[in-house]
N, C-alpha and C. Protein backbone atom coordinates (compact mmCIF):
# COMPACT_ATOMS: atom_id res chain seq x y z
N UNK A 1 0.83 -1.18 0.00
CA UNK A 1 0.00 0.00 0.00
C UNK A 1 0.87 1.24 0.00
N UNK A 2 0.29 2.27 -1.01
CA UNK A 2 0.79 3.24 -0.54
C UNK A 2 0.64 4.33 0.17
N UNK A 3 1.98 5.11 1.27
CA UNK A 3 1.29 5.37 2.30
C UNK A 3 1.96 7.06 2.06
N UNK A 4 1.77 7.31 0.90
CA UNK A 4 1.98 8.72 0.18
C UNK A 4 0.86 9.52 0.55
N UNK A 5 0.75 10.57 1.01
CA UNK A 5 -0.59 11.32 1.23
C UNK A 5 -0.42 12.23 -0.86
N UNK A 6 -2.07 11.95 -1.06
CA UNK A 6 -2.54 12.47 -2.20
C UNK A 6 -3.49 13.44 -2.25
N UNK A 7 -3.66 14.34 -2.59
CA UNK A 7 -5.14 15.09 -2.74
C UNK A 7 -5.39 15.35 -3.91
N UNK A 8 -6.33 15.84 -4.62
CA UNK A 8 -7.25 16.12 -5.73
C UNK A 8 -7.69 17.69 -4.86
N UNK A 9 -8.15 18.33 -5.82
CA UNK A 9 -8.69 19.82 -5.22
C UNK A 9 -9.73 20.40 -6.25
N UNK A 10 -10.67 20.39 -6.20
CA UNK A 10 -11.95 20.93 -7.08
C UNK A 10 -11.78 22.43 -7.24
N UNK A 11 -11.59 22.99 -8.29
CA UNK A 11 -11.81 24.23 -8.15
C UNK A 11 -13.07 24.99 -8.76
N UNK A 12 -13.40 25.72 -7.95
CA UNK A 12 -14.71 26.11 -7.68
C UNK A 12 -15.13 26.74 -8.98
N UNK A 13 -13.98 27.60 -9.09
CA UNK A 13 -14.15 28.58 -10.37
C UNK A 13 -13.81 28.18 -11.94
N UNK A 14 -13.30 27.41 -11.76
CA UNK A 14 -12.89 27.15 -13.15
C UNK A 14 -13.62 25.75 -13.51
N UNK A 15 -14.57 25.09 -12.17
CA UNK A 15 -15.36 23.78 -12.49
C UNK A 15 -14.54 22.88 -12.79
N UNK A 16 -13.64 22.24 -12.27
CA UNK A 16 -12.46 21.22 -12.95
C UNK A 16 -11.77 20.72 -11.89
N UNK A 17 -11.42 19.63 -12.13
CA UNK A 17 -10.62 18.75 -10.50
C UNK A 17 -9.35 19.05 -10.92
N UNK A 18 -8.45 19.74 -10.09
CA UNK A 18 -6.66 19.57 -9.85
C UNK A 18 -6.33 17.98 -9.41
N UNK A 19 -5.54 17.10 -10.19
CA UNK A 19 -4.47 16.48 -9.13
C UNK A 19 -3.23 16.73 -9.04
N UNK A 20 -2.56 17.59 -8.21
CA UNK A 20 -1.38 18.13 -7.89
C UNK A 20 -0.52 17.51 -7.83
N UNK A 21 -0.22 16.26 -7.63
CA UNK A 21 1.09 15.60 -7.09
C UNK A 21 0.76 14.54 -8.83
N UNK A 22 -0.13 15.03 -9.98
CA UNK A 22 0.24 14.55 -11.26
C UNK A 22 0.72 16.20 -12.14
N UNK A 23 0.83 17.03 -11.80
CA UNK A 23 1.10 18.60 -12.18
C UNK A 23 2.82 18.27 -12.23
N UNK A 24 3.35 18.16 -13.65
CA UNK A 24 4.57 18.12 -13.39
C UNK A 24 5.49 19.34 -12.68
N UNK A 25 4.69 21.19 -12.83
CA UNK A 25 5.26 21.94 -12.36
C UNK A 25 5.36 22.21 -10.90
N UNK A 26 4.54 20.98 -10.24
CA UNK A 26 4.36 21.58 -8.91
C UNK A 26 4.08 22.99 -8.43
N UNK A 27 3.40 23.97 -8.59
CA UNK A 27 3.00 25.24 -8.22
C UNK A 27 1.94 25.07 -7.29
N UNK A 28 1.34 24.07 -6.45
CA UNK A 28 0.89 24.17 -5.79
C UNK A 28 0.82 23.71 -4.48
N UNK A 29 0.30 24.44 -3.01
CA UNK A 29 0.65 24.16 -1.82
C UNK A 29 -0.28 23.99 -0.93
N UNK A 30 -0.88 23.10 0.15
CA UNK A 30 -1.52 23.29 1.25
C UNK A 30 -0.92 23.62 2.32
N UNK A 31 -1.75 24.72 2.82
CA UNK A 31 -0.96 25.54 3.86
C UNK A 31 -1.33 24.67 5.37
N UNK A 32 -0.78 25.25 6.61
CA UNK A 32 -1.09 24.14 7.88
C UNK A 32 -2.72 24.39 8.13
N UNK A 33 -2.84 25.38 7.55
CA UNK A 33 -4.50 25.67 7.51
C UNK A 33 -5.21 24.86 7.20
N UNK A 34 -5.00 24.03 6.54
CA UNK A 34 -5.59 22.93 5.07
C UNK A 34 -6.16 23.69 4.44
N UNK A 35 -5.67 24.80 3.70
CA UNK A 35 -6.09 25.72 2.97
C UNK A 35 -5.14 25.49 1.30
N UNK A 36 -5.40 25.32 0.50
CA UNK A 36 -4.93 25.24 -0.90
C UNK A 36 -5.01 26.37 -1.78
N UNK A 37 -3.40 26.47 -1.99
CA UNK A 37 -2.99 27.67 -2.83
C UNK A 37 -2.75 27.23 -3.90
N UNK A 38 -2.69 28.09 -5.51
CA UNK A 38 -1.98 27.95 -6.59
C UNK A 38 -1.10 28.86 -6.56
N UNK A 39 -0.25 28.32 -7.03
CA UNK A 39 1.15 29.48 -6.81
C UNK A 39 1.49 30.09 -8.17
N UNK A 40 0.85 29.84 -9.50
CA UNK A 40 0.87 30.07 -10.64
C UNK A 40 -0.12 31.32 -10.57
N UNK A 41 -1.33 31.33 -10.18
CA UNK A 41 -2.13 32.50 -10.08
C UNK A 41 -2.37 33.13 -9.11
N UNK A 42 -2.09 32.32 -8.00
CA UNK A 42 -2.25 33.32 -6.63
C UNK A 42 -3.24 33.19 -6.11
N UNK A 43 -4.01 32.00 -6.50
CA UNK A 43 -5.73 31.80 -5.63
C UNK A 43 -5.48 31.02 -4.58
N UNK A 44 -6.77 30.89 -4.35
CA UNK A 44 -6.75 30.08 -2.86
C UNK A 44 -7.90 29.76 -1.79
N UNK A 45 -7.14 29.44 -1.45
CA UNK A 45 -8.86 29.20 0.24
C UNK A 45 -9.76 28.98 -0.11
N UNK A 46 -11.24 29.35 -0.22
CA UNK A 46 -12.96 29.30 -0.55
C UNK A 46 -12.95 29.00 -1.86
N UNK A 47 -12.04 28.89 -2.44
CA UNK A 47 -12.08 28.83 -4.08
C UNK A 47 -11.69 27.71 -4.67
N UNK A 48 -11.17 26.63 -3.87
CA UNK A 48 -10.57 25.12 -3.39
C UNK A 48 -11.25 23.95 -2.57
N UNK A 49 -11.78 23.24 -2.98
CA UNK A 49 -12.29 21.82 -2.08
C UNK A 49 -11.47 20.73 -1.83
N UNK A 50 -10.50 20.67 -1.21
CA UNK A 50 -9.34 19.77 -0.55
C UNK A 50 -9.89 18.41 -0.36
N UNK A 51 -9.91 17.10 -1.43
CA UNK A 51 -10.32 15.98 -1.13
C UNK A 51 -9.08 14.85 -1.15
N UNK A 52 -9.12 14.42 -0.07
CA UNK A 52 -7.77 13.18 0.25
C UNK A 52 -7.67 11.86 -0.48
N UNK A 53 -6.83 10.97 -0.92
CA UNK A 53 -6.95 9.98 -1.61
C UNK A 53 -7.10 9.19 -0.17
N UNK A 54 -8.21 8.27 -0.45
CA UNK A 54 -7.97 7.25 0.69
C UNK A 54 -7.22 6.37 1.01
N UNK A 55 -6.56 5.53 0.23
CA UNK A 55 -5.93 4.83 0.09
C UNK A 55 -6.58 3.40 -0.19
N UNK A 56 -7.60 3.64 -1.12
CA UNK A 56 -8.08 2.36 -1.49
C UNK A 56 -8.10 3.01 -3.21
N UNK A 57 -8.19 1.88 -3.86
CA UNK A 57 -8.25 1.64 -5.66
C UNK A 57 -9.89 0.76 -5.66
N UNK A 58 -10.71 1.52 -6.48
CA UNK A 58 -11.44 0.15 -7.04
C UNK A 58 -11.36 -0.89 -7.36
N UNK A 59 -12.63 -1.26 -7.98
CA UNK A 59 -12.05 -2.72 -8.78
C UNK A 59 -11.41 -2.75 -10.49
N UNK A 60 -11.42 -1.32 -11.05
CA UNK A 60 -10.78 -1.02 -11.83
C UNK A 60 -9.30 -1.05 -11.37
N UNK A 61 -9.16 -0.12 -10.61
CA UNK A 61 -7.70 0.59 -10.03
C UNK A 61 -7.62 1.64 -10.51
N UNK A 62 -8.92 2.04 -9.92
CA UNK A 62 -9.03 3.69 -10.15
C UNK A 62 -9.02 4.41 -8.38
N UNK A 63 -7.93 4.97 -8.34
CA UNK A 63 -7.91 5.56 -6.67
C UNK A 63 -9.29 6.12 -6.40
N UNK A 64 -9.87 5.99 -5.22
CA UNK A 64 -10.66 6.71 -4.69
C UNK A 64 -10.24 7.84 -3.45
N UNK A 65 -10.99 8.49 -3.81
CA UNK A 65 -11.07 9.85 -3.18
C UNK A 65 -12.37 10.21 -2.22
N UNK A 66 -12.34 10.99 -1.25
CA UNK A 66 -13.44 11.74 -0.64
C UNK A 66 -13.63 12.60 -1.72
N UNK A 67 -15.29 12.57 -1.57
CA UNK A 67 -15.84 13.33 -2.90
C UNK A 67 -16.31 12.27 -3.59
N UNK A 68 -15.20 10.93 -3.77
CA UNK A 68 -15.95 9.75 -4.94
C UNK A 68 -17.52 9.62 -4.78
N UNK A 69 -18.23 9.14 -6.13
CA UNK A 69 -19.41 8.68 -5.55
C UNK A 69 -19.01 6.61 -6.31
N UNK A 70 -19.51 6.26 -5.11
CA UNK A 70 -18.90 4.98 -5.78
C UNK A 70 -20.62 3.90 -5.57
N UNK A 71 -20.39 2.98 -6.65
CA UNK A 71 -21.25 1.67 -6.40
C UNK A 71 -20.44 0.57 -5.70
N UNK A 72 -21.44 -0.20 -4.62
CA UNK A 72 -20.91 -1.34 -4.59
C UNK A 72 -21.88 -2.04 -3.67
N UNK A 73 -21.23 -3.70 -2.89
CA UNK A 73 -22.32 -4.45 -2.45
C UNK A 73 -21.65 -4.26 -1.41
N UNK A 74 -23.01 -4.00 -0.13
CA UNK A 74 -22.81 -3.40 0.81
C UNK A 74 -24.02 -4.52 1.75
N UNK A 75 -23.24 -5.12 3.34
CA UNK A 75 -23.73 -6.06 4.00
C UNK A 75 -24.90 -5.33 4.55
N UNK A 76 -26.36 -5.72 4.79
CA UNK A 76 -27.05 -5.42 5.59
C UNK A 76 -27.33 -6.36 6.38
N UNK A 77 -26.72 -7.19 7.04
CA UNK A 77 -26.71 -8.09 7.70
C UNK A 77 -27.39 -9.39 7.57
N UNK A 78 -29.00 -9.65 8.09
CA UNK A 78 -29.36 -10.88 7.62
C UNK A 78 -30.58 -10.53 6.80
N UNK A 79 -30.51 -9.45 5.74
CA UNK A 79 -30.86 -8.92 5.11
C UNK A 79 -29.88 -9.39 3.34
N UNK A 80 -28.65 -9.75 4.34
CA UNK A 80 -27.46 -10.23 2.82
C UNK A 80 -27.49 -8.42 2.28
N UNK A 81 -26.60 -8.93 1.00
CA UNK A 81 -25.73 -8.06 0.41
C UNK A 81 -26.77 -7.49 -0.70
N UNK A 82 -26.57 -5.86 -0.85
CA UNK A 82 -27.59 -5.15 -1.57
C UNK A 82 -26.39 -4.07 -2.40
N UNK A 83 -26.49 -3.91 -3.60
CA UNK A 83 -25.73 -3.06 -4.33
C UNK A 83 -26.26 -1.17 -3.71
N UNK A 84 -25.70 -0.51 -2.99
CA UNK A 84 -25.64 0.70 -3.04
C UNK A 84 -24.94 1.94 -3.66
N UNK A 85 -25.41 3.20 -4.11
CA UNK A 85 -24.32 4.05 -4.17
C UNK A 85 -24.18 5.10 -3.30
N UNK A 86 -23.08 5.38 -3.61
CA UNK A 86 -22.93 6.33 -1.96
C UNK A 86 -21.67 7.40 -2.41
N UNK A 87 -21.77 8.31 -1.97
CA UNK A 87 -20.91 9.35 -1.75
C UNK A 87 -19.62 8.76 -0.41
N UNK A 88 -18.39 8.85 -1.30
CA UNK A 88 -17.06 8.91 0.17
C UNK A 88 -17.27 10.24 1.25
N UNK A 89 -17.12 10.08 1.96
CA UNK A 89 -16.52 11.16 2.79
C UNK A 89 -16.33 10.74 4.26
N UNK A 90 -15.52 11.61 5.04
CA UNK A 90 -15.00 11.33 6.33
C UNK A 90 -15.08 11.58 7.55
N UNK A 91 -15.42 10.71 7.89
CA UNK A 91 -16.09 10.85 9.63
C UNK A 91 -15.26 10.94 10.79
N UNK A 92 -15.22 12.15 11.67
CA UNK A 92 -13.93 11.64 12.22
C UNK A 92 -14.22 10.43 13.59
N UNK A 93 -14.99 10.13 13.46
CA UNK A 93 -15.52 8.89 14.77
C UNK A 93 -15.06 7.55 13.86
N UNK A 94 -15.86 7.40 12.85
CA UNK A 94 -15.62 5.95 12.16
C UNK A 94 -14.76 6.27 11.40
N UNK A 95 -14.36 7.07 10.44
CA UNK A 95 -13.14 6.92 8.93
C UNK A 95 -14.12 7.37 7.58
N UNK A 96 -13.70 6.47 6.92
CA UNK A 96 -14.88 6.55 5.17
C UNK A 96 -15.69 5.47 5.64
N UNK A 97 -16.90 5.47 5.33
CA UNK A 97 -18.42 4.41 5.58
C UNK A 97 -17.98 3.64 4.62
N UNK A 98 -16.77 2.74 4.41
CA UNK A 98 -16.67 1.69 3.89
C UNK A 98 -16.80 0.36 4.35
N UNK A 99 -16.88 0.34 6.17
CA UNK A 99 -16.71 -0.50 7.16
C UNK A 99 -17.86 -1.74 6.51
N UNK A 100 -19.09 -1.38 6.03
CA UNK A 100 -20.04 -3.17 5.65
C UNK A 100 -20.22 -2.99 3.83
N UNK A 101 -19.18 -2.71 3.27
CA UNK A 101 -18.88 -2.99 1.84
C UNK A 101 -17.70 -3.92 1.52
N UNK A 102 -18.16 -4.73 0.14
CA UNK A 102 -17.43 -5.74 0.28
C UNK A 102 -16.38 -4.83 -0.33
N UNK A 103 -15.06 -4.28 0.22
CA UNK A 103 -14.26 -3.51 -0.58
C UNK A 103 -14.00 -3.65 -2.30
N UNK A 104 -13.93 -5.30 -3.04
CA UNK A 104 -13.57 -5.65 -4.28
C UNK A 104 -14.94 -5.40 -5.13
N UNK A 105 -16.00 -5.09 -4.49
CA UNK A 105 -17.08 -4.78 -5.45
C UNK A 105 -17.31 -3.08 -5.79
N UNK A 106 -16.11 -2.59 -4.95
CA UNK A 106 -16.55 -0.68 -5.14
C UNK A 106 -16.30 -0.32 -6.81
N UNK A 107 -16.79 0.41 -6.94
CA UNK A 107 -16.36 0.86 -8.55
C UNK A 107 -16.96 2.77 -8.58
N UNK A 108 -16.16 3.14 -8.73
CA UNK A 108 -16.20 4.69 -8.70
C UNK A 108 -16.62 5.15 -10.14
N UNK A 109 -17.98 5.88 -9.98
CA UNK A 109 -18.96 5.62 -11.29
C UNK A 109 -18.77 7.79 -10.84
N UNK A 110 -18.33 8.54 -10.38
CA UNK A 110 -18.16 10.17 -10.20
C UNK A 110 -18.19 10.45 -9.24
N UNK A 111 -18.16 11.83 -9.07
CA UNK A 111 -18.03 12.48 -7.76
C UNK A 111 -19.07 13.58 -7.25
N UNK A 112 -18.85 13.86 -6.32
CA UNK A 112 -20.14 14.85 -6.60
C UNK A 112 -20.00 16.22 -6.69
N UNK A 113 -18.82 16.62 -7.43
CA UNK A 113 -19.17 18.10 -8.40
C UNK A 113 -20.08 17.95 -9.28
N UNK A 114 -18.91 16.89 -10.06
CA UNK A 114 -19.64 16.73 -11.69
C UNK A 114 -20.66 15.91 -11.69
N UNK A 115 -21.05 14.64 -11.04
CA UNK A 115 -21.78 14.19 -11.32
C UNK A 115 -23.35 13.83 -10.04
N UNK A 116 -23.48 14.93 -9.25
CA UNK A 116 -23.98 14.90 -8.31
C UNK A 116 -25.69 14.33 -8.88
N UNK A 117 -25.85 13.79 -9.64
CA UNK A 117 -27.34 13.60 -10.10
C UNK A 117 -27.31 12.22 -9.94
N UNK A 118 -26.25 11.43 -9.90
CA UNK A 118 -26.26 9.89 -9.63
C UNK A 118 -26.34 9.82 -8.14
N UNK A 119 -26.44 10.80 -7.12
CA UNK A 119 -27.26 10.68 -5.76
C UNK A 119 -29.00 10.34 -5.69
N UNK A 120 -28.75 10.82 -6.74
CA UNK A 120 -30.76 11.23 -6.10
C UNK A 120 -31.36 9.76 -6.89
């Protein structure tokens, strides 16, 4: 596993996901704030959505991220296994609500900038 910290960063204004650590120029920084700068234009803060790679891959081996919206089969106990989709994000009590998914069935189908209509 890798235990590289990654982020992705949505920017608000220009509608488009950054991944920074694939930016060969590196111009960009999170401050101790967890605040995200571009150092090419000088933006920053409110204008940035800071989402972490979790450290899990689908069943593609497509990294997932907070923000993902992913499918997969998810235990309801003696109810058995029911395909859900669900939005990532992070709790700081439990982690990502991945805890009753079978992890090898996730498949990251968007996120919810762009594709927030596969919630409803």
């Amino acid at each position: 596993m890798n235990n590289r910290l990654k982020f992705r960063v949505w920017d608000k204004l220009a509608e488009r996901m950054i991944y920074p650590h694939n930016d060969n120029q590196q111009h960009f920084i999170i401050d101790l704030n967890g605040c995200f700068h571009n150092l090419q234009n000088g933006s920053g803060g409110d204008d940035y959505v800071i989402q972490q790679f979790t450290g899990l891959t689908d069943k593609n081996g497509k990294e997932v991220y907070e923000g993902d919206i992913i499918r997969g089969m998810f235990d309801f106990g003696p109810a058995g296994f029911k395909e859900e989709i669900i939005p990532i994000n992070w709790d700081n009590e439990s982690g990502y609500q991945l805890e009753y998914c079978a992890i090898t069935t996730i498949e990251v189908i968007g996120n919810i900038f762009e594709n927030s209509e596969l919630l409803n």
